[in-house]
C-alpha atoms as a PDB file:
ATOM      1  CA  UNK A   1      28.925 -34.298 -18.775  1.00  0.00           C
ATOM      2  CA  UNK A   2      32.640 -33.502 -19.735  1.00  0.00           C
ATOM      3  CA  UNK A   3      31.983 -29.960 -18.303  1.00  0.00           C
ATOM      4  CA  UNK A   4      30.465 -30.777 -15.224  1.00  0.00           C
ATOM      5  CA  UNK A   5      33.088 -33.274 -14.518  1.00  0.00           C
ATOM      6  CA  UNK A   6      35.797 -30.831 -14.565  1.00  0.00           C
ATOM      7  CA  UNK A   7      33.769 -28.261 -12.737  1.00  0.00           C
ATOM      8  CA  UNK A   8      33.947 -30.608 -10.471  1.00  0.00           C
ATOM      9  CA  UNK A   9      37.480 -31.607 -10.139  1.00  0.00           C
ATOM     10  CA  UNK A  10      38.387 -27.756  -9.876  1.00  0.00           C
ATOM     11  CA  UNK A  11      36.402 -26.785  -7.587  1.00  0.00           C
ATOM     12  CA  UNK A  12      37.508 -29.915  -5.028  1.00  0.00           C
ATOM     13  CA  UNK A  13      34.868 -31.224  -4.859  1.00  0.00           C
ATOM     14  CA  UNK A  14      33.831 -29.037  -1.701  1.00  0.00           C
ATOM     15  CA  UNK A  15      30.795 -30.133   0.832  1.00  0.00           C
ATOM     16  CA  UNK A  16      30.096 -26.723   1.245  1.00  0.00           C
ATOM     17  CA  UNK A  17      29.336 -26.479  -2.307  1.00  0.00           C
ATOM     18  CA  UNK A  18      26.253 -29.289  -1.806  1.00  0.00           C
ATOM     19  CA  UNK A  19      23.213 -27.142  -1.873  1.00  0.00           C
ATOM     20  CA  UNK A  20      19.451 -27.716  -1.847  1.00  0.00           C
ATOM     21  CA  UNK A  21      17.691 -26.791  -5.069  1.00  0.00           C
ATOM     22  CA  UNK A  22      13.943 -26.399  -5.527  1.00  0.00           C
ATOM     23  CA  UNK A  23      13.275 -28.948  -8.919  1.00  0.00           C
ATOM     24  CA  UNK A  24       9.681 -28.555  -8.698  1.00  0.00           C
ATOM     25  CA  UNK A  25       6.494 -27.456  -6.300  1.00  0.00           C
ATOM     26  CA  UNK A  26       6.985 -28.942  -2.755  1.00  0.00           C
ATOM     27  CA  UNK A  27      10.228 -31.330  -4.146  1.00  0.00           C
ATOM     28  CA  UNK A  28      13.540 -29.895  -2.610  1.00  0.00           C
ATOM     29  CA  UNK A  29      16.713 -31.834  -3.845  1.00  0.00           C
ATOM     30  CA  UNK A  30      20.379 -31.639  -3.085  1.00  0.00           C
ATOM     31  CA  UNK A  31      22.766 -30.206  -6.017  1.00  0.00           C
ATOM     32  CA  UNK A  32      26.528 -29.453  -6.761  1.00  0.00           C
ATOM     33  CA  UNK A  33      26.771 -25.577  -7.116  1.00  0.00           C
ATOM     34  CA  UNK A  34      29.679 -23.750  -8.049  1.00  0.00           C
ATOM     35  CA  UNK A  35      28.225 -20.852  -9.475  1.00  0.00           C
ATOM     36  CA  UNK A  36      29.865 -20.989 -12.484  1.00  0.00           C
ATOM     37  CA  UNK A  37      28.972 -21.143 -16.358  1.00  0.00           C
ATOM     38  CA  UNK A  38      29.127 -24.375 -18.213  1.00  0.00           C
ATOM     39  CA  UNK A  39      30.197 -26.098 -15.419  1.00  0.00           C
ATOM     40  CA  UNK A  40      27.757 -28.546 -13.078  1.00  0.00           C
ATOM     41  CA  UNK A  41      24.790 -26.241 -14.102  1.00  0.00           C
ATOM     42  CA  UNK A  42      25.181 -25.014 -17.624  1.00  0.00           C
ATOM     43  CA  UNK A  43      23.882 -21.572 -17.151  1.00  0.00           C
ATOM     44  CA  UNK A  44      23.371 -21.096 -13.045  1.00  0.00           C
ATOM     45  CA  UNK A  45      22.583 -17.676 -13.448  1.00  0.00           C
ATOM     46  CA  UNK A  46      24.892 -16.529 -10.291  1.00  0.00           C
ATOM     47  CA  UNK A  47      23.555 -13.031 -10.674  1.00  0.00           C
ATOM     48  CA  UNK A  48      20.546 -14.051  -8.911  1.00  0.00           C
ATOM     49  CA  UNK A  49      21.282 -16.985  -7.795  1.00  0.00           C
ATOM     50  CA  UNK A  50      24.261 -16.077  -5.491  1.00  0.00           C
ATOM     51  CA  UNK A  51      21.761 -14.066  -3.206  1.00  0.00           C
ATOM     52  CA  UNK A  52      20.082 -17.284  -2.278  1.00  0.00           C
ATOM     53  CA  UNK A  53      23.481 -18.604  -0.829  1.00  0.00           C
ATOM     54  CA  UNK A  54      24.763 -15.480   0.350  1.00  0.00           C
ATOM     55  CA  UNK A  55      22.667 -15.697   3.243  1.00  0.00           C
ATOM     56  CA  UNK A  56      19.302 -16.590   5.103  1.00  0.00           C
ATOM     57  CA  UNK A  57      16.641 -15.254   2.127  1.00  0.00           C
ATOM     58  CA  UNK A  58      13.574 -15.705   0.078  1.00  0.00           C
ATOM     59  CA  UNK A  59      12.926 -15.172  -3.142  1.00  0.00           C
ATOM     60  CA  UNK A  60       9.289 -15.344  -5.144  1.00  0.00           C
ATOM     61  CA  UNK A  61       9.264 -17.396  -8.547  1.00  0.00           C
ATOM     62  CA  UNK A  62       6.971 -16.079 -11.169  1.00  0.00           C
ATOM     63  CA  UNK A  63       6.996 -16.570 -14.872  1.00  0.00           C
ATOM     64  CA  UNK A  64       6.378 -13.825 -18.235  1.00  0.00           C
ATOM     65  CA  UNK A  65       3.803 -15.289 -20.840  1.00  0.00           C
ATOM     66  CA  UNK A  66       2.660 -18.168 -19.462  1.00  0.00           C
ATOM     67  CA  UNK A  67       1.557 -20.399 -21.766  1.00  0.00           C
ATOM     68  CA  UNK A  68      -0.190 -22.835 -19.389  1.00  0.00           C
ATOM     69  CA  UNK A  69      -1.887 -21.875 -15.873  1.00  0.00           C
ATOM     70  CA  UNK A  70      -0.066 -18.646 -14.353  1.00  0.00           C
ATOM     71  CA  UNK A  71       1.466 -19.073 -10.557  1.00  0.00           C
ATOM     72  CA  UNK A  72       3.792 -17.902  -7.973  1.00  0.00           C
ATOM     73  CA  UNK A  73       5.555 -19.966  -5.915  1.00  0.00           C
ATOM     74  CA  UNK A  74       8.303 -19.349  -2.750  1.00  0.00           C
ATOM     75  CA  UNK A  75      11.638 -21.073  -1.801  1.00  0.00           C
ATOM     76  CA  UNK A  76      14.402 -20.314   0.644  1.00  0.00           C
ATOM     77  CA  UNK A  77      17.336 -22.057  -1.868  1.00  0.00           C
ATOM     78  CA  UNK A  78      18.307 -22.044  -5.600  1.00  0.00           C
ATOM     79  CA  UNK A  79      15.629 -22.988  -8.070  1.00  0.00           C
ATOM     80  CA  UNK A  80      15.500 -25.023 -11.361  1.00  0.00           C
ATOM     81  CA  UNK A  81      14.729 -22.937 -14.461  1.00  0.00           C
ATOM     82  CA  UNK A  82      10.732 -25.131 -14.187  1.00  0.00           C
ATOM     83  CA  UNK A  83      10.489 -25.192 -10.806  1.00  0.00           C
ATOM     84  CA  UNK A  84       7.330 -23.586 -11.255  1.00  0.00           C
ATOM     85  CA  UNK A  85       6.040 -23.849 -14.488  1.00  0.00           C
ATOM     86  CA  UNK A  86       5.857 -26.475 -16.812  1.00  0.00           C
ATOM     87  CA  UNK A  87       6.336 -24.723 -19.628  1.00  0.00           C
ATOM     88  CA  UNK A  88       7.666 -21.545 -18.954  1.00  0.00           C
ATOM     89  CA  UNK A  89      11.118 -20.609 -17.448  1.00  0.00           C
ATOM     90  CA  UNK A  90      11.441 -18.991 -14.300  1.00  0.00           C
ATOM     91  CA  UNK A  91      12.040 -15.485 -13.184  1.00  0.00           C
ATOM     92  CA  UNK A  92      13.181 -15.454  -9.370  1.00  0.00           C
ATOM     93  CA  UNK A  93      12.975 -12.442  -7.374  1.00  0.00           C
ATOM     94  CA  UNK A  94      15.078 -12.488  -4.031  1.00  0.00           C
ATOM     95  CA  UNK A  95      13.401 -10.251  -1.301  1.00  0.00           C
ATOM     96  CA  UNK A  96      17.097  -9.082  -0.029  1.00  0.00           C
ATOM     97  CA  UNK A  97      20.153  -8.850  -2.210  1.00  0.00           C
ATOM     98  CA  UNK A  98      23.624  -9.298  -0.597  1.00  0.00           C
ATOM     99  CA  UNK A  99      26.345  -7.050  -1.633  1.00  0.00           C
ATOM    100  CA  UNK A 100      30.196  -8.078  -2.454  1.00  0.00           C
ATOM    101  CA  UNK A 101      31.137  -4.656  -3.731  1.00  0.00           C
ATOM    102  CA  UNK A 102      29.115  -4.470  -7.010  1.00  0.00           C
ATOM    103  CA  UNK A 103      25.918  -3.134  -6.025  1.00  0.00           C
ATOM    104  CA  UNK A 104      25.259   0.533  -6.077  1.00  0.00           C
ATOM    105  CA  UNK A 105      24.645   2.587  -3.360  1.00  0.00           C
ATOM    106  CA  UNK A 106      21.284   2.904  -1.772  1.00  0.00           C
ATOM    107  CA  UNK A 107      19.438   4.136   1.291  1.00  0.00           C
ATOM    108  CA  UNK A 108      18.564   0.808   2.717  1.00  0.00           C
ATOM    109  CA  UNK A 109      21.888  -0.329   3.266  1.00  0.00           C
ATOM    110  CA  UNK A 110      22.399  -2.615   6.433  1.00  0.00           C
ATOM    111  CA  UNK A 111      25.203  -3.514   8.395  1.00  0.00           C
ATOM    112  CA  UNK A 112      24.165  -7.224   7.926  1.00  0.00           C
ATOM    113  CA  UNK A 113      25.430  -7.113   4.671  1.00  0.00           C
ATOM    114  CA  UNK A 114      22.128  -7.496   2.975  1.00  0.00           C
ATOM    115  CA  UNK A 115      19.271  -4.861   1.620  1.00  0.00           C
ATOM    116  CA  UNK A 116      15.284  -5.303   0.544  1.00  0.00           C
ATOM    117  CA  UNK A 117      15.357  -5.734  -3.429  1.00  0.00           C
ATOM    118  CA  UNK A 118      12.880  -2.801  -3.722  1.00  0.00           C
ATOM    119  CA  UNK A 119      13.042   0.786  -5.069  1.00  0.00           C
ATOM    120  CA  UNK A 120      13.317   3.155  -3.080  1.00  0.00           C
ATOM    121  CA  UNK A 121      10.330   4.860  -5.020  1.00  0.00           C
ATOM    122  CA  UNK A 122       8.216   2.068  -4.445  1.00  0.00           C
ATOM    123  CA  UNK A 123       8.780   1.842  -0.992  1.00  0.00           C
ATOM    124  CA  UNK A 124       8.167   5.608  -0.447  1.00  0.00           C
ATOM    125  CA  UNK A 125       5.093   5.753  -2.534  1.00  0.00           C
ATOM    126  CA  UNK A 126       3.782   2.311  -0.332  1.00  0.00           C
ATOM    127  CA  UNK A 127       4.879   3.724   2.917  1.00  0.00           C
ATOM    128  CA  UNK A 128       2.717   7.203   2.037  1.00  0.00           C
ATOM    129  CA  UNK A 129      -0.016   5.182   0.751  1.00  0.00           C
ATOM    130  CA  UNK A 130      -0.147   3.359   4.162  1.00  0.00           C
ATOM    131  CA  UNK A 131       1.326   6.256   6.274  1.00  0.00           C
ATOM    132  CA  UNK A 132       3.858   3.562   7.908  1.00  0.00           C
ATOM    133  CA  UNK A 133       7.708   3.868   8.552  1.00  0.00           C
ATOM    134  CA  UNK A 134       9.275   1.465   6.057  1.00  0.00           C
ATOM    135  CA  UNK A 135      12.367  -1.042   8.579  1.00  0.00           C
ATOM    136  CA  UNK A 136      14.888  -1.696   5.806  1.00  0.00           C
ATOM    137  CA  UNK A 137      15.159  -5.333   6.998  1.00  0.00           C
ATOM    138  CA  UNK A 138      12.785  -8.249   8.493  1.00  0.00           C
ATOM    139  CA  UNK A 139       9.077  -7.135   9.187  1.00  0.00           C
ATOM    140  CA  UNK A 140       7.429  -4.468  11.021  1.00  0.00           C
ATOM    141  CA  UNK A 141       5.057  -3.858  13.456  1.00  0.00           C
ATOM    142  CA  UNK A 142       1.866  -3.030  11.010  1.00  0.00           C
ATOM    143  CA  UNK A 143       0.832  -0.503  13.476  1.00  0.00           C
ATOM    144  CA  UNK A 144       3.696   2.420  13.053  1.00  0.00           C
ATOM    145  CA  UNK A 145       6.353   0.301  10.614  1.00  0.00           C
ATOM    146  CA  UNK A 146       6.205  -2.588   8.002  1.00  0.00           C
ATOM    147  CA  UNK A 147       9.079  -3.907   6.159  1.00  0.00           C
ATOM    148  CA  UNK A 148      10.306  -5.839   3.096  1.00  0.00           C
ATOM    149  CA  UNK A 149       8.914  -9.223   3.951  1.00  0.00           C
ATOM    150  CA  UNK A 150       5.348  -7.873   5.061  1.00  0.00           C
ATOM    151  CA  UNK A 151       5.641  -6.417   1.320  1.00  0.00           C
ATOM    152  CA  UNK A 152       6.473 -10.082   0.023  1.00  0.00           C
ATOM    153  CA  UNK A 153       3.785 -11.690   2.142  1.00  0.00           C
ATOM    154  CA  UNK A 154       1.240  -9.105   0.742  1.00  0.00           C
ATOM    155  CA  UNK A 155       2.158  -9.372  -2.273  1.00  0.00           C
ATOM    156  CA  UNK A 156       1.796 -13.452  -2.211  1.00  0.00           C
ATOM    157  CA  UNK A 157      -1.256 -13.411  -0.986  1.00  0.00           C
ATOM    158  CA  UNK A 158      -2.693 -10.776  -3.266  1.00  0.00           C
ATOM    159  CA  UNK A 159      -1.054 -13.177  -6.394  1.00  0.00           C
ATOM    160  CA  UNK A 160      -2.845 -16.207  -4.560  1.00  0.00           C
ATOM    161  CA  UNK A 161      -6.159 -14.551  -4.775  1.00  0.00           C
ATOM    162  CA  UNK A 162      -8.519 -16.663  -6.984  1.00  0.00           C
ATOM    163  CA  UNK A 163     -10.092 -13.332  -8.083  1.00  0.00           C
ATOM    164  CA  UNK A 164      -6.753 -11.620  -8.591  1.00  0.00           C
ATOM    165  CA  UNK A 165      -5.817 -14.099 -11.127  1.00  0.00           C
ATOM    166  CA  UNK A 166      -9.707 -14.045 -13.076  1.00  0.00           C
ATOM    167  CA  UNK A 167      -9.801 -10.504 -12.835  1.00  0.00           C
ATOM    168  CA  UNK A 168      -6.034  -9.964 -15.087  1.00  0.00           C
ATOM    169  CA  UNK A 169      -5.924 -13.663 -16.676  1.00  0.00           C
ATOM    170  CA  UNK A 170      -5.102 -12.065 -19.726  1.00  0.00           C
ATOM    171  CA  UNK A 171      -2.649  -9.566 -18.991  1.00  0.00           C
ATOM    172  CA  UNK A 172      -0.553 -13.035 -17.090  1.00  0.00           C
ATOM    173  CA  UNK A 173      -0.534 -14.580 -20.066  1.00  0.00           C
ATOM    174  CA  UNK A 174       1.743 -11.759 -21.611  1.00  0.00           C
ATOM    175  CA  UNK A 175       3.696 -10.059 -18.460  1.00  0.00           C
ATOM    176  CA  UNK A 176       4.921 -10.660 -15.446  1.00  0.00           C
ATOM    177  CA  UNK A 177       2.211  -9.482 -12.376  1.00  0.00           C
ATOM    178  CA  UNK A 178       1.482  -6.272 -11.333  1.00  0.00           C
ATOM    179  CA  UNK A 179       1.105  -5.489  -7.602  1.00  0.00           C
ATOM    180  CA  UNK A 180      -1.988  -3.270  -6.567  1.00  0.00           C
ATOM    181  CA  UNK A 181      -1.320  -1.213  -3.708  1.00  0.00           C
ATOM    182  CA  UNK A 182      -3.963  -0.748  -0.506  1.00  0.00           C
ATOM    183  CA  UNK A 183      -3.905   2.429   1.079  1.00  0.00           C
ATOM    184  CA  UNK A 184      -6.088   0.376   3.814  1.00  0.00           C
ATOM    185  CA  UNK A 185      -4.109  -0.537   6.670  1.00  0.00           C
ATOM    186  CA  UNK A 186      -6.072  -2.723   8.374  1.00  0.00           C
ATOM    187  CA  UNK A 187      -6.359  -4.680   5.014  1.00  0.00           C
ATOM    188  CA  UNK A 188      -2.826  -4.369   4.353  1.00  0.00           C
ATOM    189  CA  UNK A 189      -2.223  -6.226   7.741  1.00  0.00           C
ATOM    190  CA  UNK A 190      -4.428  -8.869   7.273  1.00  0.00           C
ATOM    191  CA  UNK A 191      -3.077  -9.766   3.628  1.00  0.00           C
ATOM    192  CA  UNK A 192       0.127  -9.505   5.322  1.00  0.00           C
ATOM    193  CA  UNK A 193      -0.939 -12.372   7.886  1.00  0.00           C
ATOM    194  CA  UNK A 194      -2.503 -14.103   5.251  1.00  0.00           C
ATOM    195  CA  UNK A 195       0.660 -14.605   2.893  1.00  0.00           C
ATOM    196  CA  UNK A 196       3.076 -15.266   5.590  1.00  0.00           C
ATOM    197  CA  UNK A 197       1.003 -18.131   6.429  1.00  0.00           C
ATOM    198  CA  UNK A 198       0.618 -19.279   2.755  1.00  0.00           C
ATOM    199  CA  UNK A 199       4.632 -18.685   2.671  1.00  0.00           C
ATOM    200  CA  UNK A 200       4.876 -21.313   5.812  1.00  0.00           C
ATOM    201  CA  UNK A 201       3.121 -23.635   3.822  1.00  0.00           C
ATOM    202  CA  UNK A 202       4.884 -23.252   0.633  1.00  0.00           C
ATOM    203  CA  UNK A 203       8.123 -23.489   2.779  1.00  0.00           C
ATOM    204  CA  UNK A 204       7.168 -26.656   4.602  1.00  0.00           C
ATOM    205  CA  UNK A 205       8.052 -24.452   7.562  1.00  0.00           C
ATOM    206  CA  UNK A 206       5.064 -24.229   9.524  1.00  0.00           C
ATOM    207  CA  UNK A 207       2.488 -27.405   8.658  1.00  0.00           C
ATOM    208  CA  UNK A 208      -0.299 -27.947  10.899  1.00  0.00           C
ATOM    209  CA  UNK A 209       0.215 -31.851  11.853  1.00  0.00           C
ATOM    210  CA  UNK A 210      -1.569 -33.499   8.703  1.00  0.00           C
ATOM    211  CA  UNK A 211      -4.772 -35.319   7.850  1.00  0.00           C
ATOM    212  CA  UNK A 212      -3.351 -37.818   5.825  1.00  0.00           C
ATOM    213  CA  UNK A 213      -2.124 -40.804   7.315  1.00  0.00           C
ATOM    214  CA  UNK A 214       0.120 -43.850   5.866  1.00  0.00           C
ATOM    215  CA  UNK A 215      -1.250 -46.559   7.518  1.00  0.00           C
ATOM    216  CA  UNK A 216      -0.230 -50.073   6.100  1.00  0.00           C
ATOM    217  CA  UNK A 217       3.958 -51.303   6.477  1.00  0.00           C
ATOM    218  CA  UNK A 218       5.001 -52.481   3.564  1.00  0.00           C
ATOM    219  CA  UNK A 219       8.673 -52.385   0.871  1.00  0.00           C
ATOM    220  CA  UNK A 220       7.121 -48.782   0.324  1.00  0.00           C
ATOM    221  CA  UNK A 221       8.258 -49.066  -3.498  1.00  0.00           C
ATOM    222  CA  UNK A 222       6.710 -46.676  -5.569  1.00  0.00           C
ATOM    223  CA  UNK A 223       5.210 -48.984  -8.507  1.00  0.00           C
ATOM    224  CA  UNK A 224       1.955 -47.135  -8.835  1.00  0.00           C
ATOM    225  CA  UNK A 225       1.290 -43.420 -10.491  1.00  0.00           C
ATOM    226  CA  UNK A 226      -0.863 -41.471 -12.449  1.00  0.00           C
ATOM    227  CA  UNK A 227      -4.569 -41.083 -12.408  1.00  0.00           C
ATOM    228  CA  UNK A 228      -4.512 -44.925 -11.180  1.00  0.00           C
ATOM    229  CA  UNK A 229      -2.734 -43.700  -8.200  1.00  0.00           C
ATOM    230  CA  UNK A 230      -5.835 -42.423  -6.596  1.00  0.00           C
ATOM    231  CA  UNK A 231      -9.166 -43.989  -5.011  1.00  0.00           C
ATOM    232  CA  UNK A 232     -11.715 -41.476  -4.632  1.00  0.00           C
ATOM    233  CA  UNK A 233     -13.771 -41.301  -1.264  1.00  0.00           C
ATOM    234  CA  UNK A 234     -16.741 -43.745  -1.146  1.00  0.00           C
ATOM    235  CA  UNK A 235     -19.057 -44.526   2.028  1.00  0.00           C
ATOM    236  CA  UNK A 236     -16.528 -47.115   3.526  1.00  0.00           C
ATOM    237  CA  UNK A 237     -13.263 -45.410   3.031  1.00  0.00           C
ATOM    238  CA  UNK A 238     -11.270 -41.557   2.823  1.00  0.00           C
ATOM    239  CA  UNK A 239      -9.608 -40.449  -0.459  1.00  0.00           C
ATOM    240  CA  UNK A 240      -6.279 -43.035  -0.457  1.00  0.00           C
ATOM    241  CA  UNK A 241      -3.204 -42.525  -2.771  1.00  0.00           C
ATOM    242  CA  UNK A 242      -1.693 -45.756  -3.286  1.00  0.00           C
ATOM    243  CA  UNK A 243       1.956 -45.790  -4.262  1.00  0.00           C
ATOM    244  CA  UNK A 244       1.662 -49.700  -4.667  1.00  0.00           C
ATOM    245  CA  UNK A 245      -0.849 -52.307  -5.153  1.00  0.00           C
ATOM    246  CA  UNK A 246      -1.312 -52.283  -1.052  1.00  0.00           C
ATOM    247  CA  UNK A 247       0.373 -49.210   0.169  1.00  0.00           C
ATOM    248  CA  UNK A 248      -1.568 -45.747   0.099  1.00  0.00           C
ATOM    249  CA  UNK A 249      -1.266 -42.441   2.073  1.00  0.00           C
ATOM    250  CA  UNK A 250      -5.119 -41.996   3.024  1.00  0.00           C
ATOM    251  CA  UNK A 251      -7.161 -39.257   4.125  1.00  0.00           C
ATOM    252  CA  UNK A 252      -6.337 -37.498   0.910  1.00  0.00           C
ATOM    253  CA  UNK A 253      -9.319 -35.333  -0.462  1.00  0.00           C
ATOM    254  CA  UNK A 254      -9.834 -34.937  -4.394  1.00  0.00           C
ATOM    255  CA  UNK A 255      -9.229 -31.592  -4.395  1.00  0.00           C
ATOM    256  CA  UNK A 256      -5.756 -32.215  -2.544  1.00  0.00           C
ATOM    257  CA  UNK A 257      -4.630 -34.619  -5.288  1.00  0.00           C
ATOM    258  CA  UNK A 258      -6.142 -32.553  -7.991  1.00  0.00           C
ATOM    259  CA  UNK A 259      -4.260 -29.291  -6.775  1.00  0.00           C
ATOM    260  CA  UNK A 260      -2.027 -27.666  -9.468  1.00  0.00           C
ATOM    261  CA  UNK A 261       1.114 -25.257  -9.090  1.00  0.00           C
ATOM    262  CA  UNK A 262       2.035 -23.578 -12.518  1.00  0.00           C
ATOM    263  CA  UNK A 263       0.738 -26.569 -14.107  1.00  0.00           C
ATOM    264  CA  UNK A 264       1.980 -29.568 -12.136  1.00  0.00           C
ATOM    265  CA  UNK A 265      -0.301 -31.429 -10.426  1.00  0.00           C
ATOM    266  CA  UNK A 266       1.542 -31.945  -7.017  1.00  0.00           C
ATOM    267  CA  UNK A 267       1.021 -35.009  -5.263  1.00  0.00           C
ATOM    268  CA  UNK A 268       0.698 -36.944  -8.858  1.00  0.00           C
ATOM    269  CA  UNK A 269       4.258 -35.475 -10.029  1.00  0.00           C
ATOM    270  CA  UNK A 270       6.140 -36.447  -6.702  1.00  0.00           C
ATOM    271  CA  UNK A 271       5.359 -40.008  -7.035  1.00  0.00           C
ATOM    272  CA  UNK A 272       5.729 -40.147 -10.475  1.00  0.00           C
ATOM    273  CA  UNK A 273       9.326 -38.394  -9.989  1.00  0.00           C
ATOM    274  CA  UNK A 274       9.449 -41.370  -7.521  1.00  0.00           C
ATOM    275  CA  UNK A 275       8.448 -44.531  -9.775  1.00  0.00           C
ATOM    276  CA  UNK A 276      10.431 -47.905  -8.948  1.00  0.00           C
ATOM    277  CA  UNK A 277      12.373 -45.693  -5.869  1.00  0.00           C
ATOM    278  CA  UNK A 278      11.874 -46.900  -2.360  1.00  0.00           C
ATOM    279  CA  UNK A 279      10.249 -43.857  -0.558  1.00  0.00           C
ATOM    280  CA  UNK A 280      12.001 -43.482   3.313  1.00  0.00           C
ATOM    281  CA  UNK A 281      10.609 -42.154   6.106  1.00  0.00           C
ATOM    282  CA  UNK A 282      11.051 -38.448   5.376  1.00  0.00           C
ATOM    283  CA  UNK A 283      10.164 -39.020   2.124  1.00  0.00           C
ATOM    284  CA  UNK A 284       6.804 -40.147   3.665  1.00  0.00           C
ATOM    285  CA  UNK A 285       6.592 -37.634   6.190  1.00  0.00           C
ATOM    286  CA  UNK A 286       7.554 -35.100   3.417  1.00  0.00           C
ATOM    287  CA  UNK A 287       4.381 -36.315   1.330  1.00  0.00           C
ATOM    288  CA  UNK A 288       2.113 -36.209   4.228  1.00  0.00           C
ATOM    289  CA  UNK A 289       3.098 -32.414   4.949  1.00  0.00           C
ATOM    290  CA  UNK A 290       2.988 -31.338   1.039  1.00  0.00           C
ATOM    291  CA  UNK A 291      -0.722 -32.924   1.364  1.00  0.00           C
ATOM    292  CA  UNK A 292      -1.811 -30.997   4.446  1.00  0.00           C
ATOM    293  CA  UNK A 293      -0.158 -27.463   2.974  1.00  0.00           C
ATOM    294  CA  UNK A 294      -2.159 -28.176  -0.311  1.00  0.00           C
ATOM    295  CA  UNK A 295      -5.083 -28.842   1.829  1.00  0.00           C
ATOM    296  CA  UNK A 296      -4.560 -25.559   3.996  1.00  0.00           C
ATOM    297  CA  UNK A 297      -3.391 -23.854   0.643  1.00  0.00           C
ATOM    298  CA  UNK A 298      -7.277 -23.880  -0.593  1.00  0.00           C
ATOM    299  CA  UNK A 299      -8.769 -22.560   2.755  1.00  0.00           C
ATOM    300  CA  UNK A 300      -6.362 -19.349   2.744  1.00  0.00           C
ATOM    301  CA  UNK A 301      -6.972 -18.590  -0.954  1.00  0.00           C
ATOM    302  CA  UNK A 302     -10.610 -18.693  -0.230  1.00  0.00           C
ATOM    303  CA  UNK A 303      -9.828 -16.759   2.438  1.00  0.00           C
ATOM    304  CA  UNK A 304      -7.989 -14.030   0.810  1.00  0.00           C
ATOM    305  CA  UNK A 305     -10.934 -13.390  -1.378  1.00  0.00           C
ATOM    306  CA  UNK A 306     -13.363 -13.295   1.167  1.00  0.00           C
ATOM    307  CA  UNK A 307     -10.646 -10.534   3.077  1.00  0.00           C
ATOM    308  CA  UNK A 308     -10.314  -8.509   0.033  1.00  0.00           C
ATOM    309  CA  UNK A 309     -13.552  -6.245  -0.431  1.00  0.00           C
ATOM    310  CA  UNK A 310     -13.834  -5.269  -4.178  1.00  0.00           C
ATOM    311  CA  UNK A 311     -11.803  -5.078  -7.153  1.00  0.00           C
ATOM    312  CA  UNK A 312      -9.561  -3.094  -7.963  1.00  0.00           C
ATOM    313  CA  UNK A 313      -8.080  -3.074  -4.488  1.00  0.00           C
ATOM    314  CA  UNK A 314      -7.671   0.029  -2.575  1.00  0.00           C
END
């Protein structure tokens, strides 16, 4: 507490230093960042971290023996060391790295100050693979060029694959994931499509308008949570999430509720995050939206397998 305290006298306190932080799947809250050790955050891990605030970015989160269920998630802004595990600490991989004079030099540098966090012998053995002009910077056509983010889309829908993650449960447990490469571009481009999508989800960027409604006013205090939280469908009513004893966000399907990142179940760990809080309206719209991305989460990962032809992936 000391520490943080006088992080925070030193540094002004600042407004510009009030960032959003990713605490867990789908829950985005505002921190104090500094960047340095032992103060706010006790180890902030600026190394990485710093590229999130550089500039506009995204980074993957993936974790190294996983003791519980193995996942991938996205976010746009700095990340808490569980964000997306329960049990297992974060490794975050930015898909651009901003320079301030301590990065080597490299063929992909851009006069926006930023370059793809890829080797440049990965690239080069992707782009022959494909026969496609690597863009150092945004995406590509998929016709004649692809760039770093149709990489990171591919390569989040490939990790989103429900036979992907059968297929090398083992070898998740004990390493981080390995990325097949397609030499198919037609498949290439519709994986592509596929993970941008799941990446607008993830992102709360681009959320069809939802199923689930909130339908009864009310103090909207969050009293109820757990398994008790939830009423099944039945013949006279929708799946319902009740955050009190009369208040419920309905239209919620079991699978929805049930839906794990990395070990959290979703919907049940944002209300319980919430307990004895009075939810607002964006916190309500927010929960709608996390339900409808969870819902459209399940169609593109069925999806992805049906796109995918055999394993291993060519």
């Amino acid at each position: 507490m000391q520490l943080a305290q006088a992080d925070l006298r030193s540094s002004g306190p600042k407004k510009e230093n009030i960032k959003t932080i990713l605490y867990r799947p789908f829950d985005l809250r505002f921190t104090y960042h500094t960047g340095n050790v032992k103060g706010f955050h006790c180890m902030p891990r600026e190394g990485v971290m710093r590229h999130m605030t550089a500039g506009k970015n995204m980074a993957m989160i993936a974790t190294r023996q996983t003791t519980d269920q193995w996942d991938n998630f996205v976010t746009r802004s700095l990340c808490g060391h569980k964000s997306c595990a329960a049990f297992d600490i974060n490794s975050v991989f930015p898909i651009y790295l901003y320079g301030n004079g301590d990065l080597p030099p490299s063929l992909f540098e851009r006069t926006n100050g930023r370059r793809p966090n890829l080797s440049e012998e990965f690239v080069q053995n992707f782009a022959d693979k494909l026969a496609l002009k690597f863009v150092s910077d945004g995406q590509g056509n998929l016709k004649k060029t692809f760039g770093p983010e149709d990489i990171f889309h591919y390569a989040y829908a490939v990790f989103h694959s429900p036979a992907y993650r059968t297929r090398y449960a083992e070898f998740l447990k004990i390493d981080f994931p390995r990325l097949p490469l397609t030499s198919d571009k037609a498949l290439f481009a519709k994986l592509v499509k596929l993970g941008q999508k799941l990446t607008g989800l993830h992102l709360l960027e681009n959320v069809p308008k939802p199923h689930a409604t909130y339908p009864i006013a009310g103090d909207n205090i969050v009293t109820r949570t757990g398994k008790s939280a939830y009423k099944p469908p039945t013949a006279e009513s929708p799946g319902r999430v009740y955050i009190n004893d009369s208040q419920y966000f309905q239209n919620v399907p079991p699978e929805v509720w049930e839906f794990h990142v990395g070990g959290y179940q979703v919907c049940e760990k944002w209300l319980k995050d919430r307990k004895g809080r009075t939810l607002s309206y964006d916190d309500i719209e927010h929960y709608r939206k996390t339900t409808e991305a969870l819902r459209q989460t399940i169609g593109l990962m069925e999806e992805i397998d049906q796109t995918i032809p055999a394993w291993p992936l060519e």
